[in-house]
N, C-alpha and C. Protein backbone atom coordinates (compact mmCIF):
# COMPACT_ATOMS: atom_id res chain seq x y z
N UNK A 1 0.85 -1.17 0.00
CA UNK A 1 0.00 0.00 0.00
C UNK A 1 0.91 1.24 0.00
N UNK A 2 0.57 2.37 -0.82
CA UNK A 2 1.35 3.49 -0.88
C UNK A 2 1.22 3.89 0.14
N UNK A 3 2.15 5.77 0.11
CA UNK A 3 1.68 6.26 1.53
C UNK A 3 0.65 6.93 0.95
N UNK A 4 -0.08 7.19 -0.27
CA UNK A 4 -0.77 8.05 -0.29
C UNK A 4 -2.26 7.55 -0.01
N UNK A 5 -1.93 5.94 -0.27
CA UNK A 5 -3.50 4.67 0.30
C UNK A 5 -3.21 5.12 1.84
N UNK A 6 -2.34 4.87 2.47
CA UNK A 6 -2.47 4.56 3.90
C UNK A 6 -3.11 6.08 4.07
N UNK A 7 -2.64 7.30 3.76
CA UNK A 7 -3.25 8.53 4.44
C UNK A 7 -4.77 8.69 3.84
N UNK A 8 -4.97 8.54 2.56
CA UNK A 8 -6.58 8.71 2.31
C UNK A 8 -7.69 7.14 2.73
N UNK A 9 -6.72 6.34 3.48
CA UNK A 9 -7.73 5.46 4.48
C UNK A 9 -7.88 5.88 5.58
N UNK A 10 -6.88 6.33 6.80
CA UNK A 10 -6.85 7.33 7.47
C UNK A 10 -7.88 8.08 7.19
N UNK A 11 -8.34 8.76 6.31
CA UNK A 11 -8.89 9.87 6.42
C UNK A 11 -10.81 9.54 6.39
N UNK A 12 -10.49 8.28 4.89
CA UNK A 12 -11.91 8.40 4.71
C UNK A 12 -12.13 6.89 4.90
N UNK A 13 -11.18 5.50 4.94
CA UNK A 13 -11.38 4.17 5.02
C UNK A 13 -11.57 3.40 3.70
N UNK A 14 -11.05 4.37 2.89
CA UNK A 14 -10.71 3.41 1.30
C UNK A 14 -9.84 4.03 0.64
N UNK A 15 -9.18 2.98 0.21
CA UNK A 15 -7.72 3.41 -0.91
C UNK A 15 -8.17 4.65 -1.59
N UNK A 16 -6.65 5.23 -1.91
CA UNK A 16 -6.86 6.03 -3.18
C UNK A 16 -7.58 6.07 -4.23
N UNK A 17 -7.89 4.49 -4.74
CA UNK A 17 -8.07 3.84 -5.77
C UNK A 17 -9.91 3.66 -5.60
N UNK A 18 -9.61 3.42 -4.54
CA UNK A 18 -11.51 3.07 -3.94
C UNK A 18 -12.24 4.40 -4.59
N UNK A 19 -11.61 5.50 -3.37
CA UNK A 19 -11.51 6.76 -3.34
C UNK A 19 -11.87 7.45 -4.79
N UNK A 20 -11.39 7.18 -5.78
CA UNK A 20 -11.57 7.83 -6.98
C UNK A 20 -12.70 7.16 -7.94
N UNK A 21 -12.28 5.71 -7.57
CA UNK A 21 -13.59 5.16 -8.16
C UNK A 21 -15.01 5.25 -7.68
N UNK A 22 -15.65 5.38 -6.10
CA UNK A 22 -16.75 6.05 -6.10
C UNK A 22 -16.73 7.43 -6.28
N UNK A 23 -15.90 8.37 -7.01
CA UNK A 23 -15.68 10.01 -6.76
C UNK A 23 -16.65 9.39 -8.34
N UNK A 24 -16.19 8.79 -9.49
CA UNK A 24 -16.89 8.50 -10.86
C UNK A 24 -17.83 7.64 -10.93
N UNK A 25 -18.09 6.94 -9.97
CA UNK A 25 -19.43 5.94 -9.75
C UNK A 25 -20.64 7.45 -9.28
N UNK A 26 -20.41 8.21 -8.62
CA UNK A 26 -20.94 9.08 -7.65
C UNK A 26 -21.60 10.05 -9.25
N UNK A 27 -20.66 10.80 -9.82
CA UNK A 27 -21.19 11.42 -11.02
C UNK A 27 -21.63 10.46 -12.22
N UNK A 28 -21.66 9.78 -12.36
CA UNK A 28 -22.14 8.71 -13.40
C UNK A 28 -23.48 8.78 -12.42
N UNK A 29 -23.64 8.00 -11.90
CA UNK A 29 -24.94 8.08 -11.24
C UNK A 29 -26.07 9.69 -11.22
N UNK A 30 -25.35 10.35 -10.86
CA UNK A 30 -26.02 11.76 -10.74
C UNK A 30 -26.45 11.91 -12.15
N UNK A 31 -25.52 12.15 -13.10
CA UNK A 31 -25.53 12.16 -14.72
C UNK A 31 -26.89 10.85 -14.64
N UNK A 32 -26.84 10.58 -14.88
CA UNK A 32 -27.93 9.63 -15.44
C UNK A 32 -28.81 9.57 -14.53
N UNK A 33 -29.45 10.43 -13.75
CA UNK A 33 -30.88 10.92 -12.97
C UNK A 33 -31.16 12.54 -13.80
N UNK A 34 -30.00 13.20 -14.53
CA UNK A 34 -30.61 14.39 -14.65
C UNK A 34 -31.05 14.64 -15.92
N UNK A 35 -32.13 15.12 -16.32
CA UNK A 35 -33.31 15.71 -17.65
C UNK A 35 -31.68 16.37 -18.38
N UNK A 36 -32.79 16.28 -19.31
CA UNK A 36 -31.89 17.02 -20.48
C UNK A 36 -32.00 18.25 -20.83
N UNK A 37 -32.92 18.82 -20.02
CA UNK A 37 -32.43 20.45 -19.90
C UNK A 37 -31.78 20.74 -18.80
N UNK A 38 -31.76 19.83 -17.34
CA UNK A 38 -30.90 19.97 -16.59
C UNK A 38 -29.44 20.02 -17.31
N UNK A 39 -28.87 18.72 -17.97
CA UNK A 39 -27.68 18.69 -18.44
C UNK A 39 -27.04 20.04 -19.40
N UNK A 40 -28.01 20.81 -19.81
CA UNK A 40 -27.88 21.97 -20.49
C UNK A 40 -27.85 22.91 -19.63
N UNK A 41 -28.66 23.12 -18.95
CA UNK A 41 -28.20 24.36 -17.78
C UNK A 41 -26.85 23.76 -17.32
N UNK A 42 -26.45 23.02 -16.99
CA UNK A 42 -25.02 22.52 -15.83
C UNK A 42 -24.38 22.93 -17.39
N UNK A 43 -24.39 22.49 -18.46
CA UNK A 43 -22.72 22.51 -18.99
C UNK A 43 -22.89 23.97 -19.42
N UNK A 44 -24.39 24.97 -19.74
CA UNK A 44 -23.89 26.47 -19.74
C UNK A 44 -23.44 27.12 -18.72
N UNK A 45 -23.68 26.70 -17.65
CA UNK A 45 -23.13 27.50 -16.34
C UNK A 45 -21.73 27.07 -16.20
N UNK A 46 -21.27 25.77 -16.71
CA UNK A 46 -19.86 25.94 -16.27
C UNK A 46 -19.25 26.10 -17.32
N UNK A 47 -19.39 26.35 -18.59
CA UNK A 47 -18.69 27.22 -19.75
C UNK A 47 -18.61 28.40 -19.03
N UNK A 48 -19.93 28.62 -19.02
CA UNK A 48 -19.64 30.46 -18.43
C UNK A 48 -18.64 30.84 -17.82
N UNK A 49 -18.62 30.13 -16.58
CA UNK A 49 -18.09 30.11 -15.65
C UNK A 49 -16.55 29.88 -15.95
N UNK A 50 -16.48 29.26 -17.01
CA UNK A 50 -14.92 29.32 -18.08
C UNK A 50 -14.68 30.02 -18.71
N UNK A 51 -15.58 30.43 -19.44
CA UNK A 51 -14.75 31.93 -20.41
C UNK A 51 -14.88 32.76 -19.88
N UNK A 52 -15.92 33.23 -18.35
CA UNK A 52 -15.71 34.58 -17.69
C UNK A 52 -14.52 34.44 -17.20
N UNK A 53 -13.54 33.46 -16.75
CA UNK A 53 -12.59 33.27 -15.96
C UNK A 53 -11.29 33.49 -17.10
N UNK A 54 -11.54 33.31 -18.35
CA UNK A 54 -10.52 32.81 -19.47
C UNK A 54 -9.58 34.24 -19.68
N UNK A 55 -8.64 34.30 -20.28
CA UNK A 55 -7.71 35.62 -20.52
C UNK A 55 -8.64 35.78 -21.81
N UNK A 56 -8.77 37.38 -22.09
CA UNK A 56 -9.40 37.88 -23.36
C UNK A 56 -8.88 37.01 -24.43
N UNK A 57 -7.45 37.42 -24.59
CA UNK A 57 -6.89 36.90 -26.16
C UNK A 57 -7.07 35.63 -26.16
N UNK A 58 -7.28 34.62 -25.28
CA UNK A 58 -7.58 33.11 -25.10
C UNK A 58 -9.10 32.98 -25.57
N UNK A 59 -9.93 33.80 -24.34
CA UNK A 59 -11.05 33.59 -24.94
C UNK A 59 -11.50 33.99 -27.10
N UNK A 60 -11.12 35.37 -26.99
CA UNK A 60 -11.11 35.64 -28.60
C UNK A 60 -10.48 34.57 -29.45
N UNK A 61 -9.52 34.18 -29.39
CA UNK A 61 -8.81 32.51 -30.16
C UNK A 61 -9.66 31.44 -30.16
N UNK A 62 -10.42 31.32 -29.14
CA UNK A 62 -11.33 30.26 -29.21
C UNK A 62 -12.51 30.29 -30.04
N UNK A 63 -12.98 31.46 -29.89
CA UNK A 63 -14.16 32.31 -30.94
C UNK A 63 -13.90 32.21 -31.83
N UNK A 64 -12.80 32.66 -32.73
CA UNK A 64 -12.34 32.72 -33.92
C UNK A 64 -12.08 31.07 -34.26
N UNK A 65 -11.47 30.48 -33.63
CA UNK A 65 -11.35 28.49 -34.19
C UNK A 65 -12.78 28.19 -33.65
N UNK A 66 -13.11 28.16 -33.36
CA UNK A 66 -15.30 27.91 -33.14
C UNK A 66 -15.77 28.28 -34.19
N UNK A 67 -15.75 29.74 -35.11
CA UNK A 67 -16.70 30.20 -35.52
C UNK A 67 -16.00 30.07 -37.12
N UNK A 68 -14.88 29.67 -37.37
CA UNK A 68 -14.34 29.78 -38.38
C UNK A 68 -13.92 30.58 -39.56
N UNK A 69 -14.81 30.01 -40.56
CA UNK A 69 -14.57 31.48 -41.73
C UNK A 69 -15.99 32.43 -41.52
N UNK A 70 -16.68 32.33 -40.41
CA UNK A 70 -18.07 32.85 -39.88
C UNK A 70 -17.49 34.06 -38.74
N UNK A 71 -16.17 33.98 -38.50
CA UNK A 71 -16.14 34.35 -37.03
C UNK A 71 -16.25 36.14 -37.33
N UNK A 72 -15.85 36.42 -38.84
CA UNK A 72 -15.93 37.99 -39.08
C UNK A 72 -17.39 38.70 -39.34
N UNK A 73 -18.16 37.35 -39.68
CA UNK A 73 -19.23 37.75 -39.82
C UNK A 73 -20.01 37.78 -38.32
N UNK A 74 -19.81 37.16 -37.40
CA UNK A 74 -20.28 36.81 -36.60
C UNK A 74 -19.89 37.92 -35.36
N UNK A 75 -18.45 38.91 -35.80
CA UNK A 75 -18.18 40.34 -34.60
C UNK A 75 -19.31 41.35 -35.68
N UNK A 76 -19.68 41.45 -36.92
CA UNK A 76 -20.36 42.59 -37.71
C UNK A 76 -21.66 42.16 -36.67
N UNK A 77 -22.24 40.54 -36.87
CA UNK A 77 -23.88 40.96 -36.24
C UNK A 77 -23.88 41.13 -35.15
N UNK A 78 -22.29 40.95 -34.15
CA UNK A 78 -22.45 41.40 -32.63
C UNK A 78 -22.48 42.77 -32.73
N UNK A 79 -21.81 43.27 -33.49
CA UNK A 79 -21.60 45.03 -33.41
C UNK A 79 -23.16 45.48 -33.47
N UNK A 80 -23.66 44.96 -34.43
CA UNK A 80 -24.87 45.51 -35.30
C UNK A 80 -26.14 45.54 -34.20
N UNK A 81 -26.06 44.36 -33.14
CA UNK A 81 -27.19 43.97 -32.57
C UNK A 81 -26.99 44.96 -31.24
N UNK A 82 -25.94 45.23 -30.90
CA UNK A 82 -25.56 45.44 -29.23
C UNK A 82 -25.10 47.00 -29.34
């Protein structure tokens, strides 16, 4: 047993290994109780929650490889609308 099994049995009473495998038994399960507009609210809130956090020029790079040969058309109808 590592030391890192012996301290997270200590802590919680299952290996590392245990440990990680109900951490993905735990969301697999959840995932497959939730609607499919649930699953859409959760992955827009944590995009958001990623590109509000993202550096500008990171976020803009991503826009531009997303939106492709669209992406110039796509700052004219932001300008146009906002």
């Amino acid at each position: 047993m590592t030391l890192n099994d012996k301290l997270k049995k200590e802590r919680t009473g299952l290996t590392a290994s245990q440990y990680s495998t109900l951490q993905e038994w735990y969301v697999e399960r959840w995932v497959e109780t939730m609607t499919t507009q649930d699953l859409q609210e959760y992955v827009y809130n944590s995009m958001m929650q990623d590109v509000e956090n993202q550096p500008e020029a990171e976020f803009l790079s991503d826009c531009e490889d997303f939106w492709l040969d669209d992406w110039k058309y796509t700052l004219e109808e932001l300008k146009e609308v906002s």
